[in-house]
N, C-alpha and C. Protein backbone atom coordinates (compact mmCIF):
# COMPACT_ATOMS: atom_id res chain seq x y z
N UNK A 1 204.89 -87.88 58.50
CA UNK A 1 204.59 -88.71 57.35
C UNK A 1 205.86 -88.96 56.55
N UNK A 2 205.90 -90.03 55.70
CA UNK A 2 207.37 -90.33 55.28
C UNK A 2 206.98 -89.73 54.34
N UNK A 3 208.21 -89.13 53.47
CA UNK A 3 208.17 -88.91 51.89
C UNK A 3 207.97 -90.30 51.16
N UNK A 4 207.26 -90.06 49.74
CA UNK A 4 207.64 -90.68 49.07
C UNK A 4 208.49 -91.67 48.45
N UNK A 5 209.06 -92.90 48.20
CA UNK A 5 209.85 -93.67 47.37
C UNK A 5 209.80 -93.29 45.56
N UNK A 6 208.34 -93.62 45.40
CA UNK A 6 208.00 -92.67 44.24
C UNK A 6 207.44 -91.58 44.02
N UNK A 7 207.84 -90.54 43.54
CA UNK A 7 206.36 -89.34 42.95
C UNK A 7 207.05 -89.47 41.49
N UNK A 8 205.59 -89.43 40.70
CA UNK A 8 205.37 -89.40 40.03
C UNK A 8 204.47 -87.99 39.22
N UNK A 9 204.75 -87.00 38.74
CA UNK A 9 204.05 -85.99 38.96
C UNK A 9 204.24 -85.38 36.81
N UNK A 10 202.62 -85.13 36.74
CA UNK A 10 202.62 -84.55 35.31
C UNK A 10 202.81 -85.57 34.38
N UNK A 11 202.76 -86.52 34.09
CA UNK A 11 203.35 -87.38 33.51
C UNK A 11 202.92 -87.23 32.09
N UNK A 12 203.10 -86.98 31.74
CA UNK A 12 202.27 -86.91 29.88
C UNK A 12 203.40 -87.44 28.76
N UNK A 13 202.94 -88.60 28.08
CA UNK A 13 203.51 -88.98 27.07
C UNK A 13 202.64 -89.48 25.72
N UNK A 14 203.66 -89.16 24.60
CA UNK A 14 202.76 -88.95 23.19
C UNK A 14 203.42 -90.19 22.37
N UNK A 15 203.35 -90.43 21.67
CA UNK A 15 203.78 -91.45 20.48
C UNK A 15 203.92 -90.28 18.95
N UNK A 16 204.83 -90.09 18.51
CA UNK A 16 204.60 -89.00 17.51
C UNK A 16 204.67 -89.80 16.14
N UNK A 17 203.89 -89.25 15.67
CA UNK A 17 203.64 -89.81 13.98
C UNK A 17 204.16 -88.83 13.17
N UNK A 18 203.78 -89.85 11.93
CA UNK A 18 204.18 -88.80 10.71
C UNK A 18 203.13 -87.70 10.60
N UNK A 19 202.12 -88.32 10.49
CA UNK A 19 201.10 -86.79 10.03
C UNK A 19 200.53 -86.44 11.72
N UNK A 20 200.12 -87.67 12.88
CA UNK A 20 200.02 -86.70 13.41
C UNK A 20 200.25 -87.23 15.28
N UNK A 21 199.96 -86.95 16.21
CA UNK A 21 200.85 -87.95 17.52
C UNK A 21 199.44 -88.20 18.34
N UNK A 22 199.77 -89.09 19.17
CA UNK A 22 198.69 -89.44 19.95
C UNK A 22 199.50 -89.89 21.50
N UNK A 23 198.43 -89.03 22.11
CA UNK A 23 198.98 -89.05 24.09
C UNK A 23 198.20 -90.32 24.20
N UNK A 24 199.26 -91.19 24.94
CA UNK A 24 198.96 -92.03 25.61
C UNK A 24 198.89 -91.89 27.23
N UNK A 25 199.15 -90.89 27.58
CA UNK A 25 199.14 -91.07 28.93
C UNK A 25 199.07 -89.40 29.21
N UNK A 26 198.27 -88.86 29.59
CA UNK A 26 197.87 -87.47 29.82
C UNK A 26 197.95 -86.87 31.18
N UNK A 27 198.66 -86.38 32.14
CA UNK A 27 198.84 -85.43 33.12
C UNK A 27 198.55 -86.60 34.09
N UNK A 28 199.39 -87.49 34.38
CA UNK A 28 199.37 -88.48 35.65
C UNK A 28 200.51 -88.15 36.36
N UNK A 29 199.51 -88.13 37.77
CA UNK A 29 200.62 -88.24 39.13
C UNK A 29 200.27 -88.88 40.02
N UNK A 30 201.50 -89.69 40.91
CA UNK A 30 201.07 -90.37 42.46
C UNK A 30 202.27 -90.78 42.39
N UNK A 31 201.99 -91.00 43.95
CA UNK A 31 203.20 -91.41 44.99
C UNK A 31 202.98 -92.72 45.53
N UNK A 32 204.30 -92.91 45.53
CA UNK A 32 204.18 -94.66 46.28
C UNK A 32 205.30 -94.49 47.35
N UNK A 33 204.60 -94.84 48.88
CA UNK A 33 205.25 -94.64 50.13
C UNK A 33 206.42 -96.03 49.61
N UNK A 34 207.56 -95.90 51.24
CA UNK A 34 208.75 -97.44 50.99
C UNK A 34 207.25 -98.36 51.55
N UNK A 35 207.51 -99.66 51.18
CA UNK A 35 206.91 -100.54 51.49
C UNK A 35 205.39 -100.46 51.20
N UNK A 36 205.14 -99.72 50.01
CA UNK A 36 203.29 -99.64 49.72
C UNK A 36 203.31 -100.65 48.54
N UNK A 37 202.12 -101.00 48.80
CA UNK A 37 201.74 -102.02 47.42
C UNK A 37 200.92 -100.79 46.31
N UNK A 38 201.06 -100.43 45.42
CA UNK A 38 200.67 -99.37 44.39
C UNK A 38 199.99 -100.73 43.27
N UNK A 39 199.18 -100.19 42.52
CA UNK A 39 198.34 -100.76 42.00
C UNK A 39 197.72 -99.82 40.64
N UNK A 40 198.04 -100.21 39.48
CA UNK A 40 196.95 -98.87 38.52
C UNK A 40 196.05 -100.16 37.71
N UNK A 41 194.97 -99.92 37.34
CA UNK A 41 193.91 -100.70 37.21
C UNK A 41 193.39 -99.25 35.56
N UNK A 42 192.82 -100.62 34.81
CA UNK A 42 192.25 -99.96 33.23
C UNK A 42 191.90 -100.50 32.41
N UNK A 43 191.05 -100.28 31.83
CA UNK A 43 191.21 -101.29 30.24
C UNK A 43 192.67 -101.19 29.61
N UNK A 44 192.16 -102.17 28.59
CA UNK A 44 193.14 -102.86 27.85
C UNK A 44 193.44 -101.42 26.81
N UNK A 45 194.72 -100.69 26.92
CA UNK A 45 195.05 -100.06 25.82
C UNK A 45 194.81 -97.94 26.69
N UNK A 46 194.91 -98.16 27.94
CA UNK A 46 194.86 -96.95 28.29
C UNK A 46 195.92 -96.90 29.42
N UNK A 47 197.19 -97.29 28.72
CA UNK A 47 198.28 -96.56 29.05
C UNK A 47 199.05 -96.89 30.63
N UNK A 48 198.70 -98.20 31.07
CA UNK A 48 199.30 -98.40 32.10
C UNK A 48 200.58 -99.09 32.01
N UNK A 49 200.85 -99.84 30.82
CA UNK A 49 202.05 -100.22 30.78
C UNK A 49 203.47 -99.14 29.69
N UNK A 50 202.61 -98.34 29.83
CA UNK A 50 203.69 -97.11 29.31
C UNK A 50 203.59 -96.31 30.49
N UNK A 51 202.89 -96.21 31.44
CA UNK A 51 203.51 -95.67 32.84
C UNK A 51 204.22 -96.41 33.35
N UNK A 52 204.31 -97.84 33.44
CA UNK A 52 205.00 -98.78 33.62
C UNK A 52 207.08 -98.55 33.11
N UNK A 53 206.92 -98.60 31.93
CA UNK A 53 208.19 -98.38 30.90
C UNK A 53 208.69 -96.84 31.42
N UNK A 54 207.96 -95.85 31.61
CA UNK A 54 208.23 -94.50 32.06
C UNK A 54 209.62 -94.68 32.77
N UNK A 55 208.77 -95.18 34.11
CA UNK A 55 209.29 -95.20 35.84
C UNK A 55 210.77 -95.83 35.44
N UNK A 56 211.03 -96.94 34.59
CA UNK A 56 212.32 -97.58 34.23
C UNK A 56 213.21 -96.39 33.15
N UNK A 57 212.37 -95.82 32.46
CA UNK A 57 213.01 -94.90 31.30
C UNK A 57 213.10 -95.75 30.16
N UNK A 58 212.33 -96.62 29.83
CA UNK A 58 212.67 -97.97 28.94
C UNK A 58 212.25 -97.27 27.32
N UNK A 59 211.33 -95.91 27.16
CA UNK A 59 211.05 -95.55 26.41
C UNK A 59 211.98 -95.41 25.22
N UNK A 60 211.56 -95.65 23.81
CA UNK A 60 212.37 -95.53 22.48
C UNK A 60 211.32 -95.04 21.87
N UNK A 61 211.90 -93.85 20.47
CA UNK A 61 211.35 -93.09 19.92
C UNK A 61 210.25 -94.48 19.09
N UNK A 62 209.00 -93.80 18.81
CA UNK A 62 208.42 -92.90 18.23
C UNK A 62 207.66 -92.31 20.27
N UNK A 63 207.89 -92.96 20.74
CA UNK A 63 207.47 -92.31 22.49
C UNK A 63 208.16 -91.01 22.59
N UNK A 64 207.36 -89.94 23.48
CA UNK A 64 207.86 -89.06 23.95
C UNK A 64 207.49 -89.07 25.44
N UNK A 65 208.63 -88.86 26.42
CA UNK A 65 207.89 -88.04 27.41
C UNK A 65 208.25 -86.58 27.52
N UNK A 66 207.13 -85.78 27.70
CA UNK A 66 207.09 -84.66 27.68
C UNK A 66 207.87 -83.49 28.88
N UNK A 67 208.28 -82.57 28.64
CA UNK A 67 209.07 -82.03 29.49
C UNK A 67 208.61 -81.23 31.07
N UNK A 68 207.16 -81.43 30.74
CA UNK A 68 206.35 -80.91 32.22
C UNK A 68 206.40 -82.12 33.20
N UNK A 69 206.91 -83.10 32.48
CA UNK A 69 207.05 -84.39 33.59
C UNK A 69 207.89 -84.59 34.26
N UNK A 70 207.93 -85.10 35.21
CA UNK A 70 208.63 -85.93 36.22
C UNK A 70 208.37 -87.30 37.22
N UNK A 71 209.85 -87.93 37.18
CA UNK A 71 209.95 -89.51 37.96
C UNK A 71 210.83 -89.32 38.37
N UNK A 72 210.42 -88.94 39.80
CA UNK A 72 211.37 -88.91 41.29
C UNK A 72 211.71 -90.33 42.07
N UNK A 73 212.43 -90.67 42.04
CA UNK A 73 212.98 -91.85 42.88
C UNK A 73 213.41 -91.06 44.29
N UNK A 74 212.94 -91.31 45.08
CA UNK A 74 213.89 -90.16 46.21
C UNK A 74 214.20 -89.16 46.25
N UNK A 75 213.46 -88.95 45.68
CA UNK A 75 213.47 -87.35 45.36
C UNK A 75 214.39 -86.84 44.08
N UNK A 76 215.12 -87.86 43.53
CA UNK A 76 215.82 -87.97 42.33
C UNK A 76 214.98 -87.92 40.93
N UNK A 77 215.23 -87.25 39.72
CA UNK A 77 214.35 -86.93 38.91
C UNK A 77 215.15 -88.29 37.76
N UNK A 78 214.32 -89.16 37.38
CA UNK A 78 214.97 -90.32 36.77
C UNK A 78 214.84 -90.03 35.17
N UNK A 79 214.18 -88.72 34.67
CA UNK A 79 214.43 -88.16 33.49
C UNK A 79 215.61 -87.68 33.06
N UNK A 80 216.11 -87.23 34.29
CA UNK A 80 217.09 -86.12 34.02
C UNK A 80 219.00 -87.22 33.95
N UNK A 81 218.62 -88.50 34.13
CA UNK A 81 219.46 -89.71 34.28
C UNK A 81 219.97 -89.99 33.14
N UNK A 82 222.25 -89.72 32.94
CA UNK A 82 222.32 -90.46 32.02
C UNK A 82 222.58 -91.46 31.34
N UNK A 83 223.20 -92.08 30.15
CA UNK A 83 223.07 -93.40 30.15
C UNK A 83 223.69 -94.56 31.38
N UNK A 84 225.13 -93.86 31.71
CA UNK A 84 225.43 -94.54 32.53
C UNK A 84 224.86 -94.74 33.89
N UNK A 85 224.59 -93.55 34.40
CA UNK A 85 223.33 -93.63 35.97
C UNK A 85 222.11 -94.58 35.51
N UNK A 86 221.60 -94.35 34.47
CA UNK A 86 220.97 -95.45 34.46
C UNK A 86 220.78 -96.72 33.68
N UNK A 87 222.13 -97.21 33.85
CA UNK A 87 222.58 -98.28 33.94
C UNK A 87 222.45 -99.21 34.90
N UNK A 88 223.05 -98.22 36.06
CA UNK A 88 223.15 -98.35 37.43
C UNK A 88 222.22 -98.34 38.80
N UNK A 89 220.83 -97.22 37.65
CA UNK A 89 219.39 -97.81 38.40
C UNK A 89 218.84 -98.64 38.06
N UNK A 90 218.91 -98.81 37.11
CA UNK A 90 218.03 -100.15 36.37
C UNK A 90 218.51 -101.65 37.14
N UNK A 91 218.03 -102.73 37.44
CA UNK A 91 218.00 -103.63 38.35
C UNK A 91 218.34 -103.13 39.77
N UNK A 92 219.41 -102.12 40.35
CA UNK A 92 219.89 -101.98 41.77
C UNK A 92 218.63 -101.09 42.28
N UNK A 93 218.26 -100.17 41.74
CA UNK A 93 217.16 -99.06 42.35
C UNK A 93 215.96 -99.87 41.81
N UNK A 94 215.76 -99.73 40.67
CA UNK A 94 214.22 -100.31 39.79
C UNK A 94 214.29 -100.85 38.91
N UNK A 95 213.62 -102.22 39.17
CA UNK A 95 213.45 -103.43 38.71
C UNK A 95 212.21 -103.67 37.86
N UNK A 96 212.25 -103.99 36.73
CA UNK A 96 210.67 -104.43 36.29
C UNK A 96 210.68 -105.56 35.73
N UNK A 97 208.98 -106.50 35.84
CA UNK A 97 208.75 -108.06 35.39
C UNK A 97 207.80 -107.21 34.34
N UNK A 98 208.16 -107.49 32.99
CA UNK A 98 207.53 -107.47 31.87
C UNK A 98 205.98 -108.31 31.64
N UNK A 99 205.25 -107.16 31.13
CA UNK A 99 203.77 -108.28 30.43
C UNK A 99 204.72 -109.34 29.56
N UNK A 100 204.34 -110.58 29.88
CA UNK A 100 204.36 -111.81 29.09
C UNK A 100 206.18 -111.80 29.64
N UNK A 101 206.24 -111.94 30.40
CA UNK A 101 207.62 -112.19 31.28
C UNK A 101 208.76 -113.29 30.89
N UNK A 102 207.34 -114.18 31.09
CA UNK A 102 208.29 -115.33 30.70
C UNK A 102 209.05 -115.26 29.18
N UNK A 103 208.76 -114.45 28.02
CA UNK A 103 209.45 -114.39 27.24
C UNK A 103 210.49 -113.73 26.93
N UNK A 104 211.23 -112.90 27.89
CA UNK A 104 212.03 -112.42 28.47
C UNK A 104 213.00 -112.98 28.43
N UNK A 105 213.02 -114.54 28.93
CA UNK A 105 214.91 -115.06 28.83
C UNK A 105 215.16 -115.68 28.02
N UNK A 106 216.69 -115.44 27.84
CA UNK A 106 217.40 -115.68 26.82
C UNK A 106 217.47 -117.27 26.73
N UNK A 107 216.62 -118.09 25.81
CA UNK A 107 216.31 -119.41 25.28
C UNK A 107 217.62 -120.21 24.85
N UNK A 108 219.36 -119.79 24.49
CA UNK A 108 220.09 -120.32 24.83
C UNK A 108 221.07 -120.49 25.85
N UNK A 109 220.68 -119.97 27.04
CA UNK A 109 221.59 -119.53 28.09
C UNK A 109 220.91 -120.40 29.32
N UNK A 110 221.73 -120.83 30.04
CA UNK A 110 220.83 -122.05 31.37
C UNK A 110 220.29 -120.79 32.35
N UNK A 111 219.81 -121.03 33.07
CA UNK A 111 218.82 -120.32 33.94
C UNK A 111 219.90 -119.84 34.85
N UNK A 112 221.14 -120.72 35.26
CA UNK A 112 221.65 -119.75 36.40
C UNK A 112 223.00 -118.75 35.80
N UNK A 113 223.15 -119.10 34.48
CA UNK A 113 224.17 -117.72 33.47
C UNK A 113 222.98 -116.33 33.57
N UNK A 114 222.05 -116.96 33.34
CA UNK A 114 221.29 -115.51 33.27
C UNK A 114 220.77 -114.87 34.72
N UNK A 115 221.29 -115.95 36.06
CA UNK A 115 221.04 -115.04 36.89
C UNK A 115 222.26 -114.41 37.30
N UNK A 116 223.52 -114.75 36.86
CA UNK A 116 224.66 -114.78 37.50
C UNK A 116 225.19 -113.17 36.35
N UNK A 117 224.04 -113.02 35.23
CA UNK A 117 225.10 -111.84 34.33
C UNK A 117 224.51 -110.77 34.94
N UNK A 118 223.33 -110.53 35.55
CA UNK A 118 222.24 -109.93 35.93
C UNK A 118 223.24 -109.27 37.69
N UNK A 119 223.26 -110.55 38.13
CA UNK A 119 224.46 -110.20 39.85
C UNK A 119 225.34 -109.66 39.23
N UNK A 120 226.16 -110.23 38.53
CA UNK A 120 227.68 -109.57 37.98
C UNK A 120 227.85 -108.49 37.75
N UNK A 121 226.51 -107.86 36.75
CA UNK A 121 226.61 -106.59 35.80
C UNK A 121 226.35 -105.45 37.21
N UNK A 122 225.62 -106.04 38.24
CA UNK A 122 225.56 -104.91 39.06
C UNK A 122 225.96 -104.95 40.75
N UNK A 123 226.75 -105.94 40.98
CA UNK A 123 227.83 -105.74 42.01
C UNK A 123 229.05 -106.82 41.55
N UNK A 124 229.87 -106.71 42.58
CA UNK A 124 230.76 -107.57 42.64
C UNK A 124 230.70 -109.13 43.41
N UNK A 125 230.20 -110.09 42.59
CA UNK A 125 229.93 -111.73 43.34
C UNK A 125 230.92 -112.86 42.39
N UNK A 126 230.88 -113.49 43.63
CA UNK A 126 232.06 -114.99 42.62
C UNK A 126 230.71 -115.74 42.15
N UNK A 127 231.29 -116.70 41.09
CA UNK A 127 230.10 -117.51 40.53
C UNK A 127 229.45 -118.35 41.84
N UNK A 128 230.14 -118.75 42.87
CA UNK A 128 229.71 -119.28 44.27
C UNK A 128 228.84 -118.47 44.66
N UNK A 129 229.01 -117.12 45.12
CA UNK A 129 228.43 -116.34 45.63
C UNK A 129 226.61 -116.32 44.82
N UNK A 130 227.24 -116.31 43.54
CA UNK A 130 225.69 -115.92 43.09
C UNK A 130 225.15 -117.28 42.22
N UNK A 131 225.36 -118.52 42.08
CA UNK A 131 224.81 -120.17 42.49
C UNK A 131 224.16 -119.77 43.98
N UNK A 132 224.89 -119.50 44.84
CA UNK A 132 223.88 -119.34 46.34
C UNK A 132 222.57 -118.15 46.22
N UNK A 133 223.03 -117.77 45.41
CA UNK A 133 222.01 -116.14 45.65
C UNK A 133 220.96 -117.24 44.12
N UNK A 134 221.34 -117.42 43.34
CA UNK A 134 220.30 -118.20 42.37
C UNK A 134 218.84 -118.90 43.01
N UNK A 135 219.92 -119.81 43.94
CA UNK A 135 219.22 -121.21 44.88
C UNK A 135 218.14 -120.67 45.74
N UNK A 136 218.17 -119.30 46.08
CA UNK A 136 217.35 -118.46 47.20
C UNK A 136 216.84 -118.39 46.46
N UNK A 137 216.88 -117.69 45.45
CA UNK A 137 215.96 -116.93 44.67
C UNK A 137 214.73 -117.98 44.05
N UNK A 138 215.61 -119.08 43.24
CA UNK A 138 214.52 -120.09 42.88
C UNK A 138 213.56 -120.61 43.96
N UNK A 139 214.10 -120.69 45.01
CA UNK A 139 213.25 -121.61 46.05
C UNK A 139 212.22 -120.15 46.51
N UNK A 140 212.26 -119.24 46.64
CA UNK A 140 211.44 -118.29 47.25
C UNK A 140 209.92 -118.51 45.90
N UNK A 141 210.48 -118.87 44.59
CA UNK A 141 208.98 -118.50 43.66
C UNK A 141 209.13 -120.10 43.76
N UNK A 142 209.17 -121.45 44.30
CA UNK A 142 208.96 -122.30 44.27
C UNK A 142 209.18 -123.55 43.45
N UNK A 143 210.47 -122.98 42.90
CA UNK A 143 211.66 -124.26 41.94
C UNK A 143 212.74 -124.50 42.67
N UNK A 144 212.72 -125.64 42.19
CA UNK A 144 214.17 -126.74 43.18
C UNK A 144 215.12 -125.80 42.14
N UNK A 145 216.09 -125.12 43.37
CA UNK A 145 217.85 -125.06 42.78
C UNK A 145 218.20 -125.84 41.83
N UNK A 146 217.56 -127.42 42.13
CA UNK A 146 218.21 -128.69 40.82
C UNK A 146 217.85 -128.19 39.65
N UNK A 147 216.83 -127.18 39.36
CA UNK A 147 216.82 -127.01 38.15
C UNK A 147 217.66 -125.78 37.31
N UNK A 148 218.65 -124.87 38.66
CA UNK A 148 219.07 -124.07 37.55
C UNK A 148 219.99 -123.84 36.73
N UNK A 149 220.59 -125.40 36.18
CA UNK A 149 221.84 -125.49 35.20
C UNK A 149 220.46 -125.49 33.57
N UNK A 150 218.70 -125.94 33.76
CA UNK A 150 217.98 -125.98 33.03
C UNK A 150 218.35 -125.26 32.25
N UNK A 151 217.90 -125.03 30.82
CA UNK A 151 217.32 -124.19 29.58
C UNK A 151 215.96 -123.67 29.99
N UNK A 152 215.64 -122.59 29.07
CA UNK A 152 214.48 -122.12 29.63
C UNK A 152 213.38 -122.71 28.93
N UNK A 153 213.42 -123.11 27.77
CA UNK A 153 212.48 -124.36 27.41
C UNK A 153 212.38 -125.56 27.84
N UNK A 154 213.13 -125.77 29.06
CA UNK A 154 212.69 -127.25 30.49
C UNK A 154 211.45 -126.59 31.02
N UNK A 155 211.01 -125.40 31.11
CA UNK A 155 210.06 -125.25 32.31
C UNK A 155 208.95 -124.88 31.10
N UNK A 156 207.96 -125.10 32.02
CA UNK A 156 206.69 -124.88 31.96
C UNK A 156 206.15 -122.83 31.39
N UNK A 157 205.73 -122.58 31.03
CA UNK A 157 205.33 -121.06 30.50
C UNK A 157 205.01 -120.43 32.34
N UNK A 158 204.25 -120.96 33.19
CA UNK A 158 204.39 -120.14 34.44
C UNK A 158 205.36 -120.57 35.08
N UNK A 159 206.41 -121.66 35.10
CA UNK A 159 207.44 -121.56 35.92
C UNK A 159 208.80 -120.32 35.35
N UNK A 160 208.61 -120.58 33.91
CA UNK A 160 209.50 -119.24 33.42
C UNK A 160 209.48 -118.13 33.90
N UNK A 161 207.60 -117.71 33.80
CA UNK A 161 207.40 -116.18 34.53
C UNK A 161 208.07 -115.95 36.08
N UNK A 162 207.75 -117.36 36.87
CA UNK A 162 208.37 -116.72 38.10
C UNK A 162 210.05 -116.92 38.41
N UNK A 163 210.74 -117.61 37.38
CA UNK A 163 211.81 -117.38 36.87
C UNK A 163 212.40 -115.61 36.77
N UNK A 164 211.98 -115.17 35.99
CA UNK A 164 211.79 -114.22 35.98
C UNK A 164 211.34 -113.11 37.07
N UNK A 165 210.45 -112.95 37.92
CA UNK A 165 210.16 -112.89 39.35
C UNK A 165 211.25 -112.57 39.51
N UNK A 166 211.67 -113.90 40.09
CA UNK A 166 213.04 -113.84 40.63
C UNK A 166 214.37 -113.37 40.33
N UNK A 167 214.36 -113.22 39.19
CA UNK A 167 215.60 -112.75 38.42
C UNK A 167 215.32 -111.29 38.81
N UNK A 168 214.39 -110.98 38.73
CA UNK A 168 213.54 -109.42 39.33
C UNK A 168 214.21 -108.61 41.09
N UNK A 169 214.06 -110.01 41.54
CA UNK A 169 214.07 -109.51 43.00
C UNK A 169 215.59 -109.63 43.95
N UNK A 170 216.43 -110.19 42.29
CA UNK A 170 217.48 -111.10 42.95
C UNK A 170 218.85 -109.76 43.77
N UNK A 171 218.33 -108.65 43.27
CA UNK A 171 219.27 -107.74 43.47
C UNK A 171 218.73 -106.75 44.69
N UNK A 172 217.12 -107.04 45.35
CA UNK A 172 216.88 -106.44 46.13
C UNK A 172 216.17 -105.06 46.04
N UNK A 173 216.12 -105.06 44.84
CA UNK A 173 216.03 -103.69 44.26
C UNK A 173 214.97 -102.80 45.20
N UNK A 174 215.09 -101.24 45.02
CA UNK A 174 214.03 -100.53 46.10
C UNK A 174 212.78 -100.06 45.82
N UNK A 175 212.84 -100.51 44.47
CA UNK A 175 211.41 -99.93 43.79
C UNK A 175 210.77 -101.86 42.84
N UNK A 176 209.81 -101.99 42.84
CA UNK A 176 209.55 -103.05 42.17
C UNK A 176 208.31 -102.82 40.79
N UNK A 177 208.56 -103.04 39.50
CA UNK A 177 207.70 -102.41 38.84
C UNK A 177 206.99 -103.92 37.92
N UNK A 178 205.89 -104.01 38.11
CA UNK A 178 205.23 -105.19 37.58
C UNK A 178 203.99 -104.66 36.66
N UNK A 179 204.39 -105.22 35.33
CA UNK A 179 202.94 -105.06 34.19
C UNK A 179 202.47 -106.74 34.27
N UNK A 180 201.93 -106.71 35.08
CA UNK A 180 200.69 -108.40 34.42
C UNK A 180 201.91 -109.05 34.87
N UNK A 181 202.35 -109.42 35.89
CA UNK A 181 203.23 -110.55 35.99
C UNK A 181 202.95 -112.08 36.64
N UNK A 182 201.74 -112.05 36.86
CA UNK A 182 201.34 -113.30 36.67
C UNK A 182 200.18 -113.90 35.70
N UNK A 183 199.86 -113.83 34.50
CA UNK A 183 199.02 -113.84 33.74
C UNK A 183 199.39 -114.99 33.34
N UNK A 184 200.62 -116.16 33.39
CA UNK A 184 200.87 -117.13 32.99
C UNK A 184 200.58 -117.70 34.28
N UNK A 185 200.20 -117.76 35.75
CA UNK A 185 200.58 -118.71 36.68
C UNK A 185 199.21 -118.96 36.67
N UNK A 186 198.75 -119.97 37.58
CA UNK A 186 197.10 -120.11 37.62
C UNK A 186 197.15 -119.21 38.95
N UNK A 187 195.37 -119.59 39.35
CA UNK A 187 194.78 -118.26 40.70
C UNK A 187 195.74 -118.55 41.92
N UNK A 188 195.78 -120.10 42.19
CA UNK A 188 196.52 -120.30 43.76
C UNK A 188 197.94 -120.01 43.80
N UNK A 189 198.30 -119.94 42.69
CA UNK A 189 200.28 -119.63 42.55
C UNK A 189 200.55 -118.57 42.60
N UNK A 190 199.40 -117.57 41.35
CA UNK A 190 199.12 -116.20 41.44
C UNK A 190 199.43 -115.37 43.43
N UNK A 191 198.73 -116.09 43.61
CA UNK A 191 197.86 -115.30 45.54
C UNK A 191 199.74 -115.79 45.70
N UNK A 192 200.42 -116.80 45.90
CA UNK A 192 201.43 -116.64 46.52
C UNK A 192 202.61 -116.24 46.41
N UNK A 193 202.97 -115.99 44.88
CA UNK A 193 204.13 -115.63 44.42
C UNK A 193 203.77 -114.05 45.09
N UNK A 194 202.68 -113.13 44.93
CA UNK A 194 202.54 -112.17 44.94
C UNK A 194 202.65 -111.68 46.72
N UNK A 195 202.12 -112.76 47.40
CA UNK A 195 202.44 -113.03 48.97
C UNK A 195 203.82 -113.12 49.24
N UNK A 196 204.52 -113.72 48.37
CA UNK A 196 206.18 -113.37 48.81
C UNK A 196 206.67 -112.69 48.62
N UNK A 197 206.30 -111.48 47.32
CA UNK A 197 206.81 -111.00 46.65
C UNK A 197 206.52 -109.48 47.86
């Protein structure tokens, strides 16, 4: 049996207040094999998109995660990561498309600066190199290349999200972490972005 890509094990995190804290996420664990589709399913407000933020380390105080926890990447504990390592996981190892995604990019910057700071910041590409790596990327969630000198107020609220998608996937990354990332596309765009993805 293969190991794991993810374990996830103990997971408990609190929000601390002034007078008094509240767990949002209480003693969660699981594993996600390479190549599994993982899935967490809940109502609205029980803590899946702060397991979500976990797995990245995206957490800022008043959040705690607690010290019986752990997020193994490969057996790597992604708590124990510091700023600079994870720098260096964040887009190359694990990638995440934000709930409400599309609001995510930067509204004065054209669509292919923000894919090109994203390549830059985490290998070495000429602006050629990553215009070609853009053009893939757009055409895989289903926008013409012609559009990526655009602003991000040219597109449509679901062409942004899979904008985004893509800006997601553009580095290959080995872990893929999605809260609601198609909640802007309709059902038939939904089934395929998620088919390529």
């Amino acid at each position: 049996m293969t190991a794991p890509l993810l374990s996830v094990k103990n997971l408990t995190i609190d929000y601390i207040g002034e007078t008094n804290d509240f767990r949002a996420v209480d003693d969660v664990s699981f594993d996600v094999a390479p190549g599994e589709v993982f899935g967490l399913a809940g109502e609205s407000g029980c803590g899946k998109s702060t397991i979500a933020f976990a797995i990245s380390r995206l957490h800022k105080p008043p959040a705690l995660i607690r010290k019986e926890s752990a997020i193994l990447l490969d057996g790597r504990n992604v708590l124990d990561l510091d700023q600079k390592d994870l720098a260096d996981f964040r887009w190359r190892e694990v990638a995440m498309v934000f709930q409400s995604a599309m609001n995510s990019l930067n509204p004065v910057l054209r669509i292919e600066q923000q894919f090109y700071d994203v390549l830059r910041t985490h290998k070495r590409i000429t602006r050629a190199q990553a215009r070609e790596r853009t053009a893939e990327m757009l055409k895989l969630v289903d926008i013409s290349p012609d559009r990526m000198r655009d602003y991000p107020h040219q597109f449509s609220g679901g062409m942004r999200q899979r904008i985004v998608i893509a800006i997601c996937l553009a580095l290959n990354p080995r872990l893929i972490v999605m809260d609601e990332p198609t909640t802007a596309l309709d059902v038939v765009v939904q089934r395929e972005i998620l088919q390529r993805i």
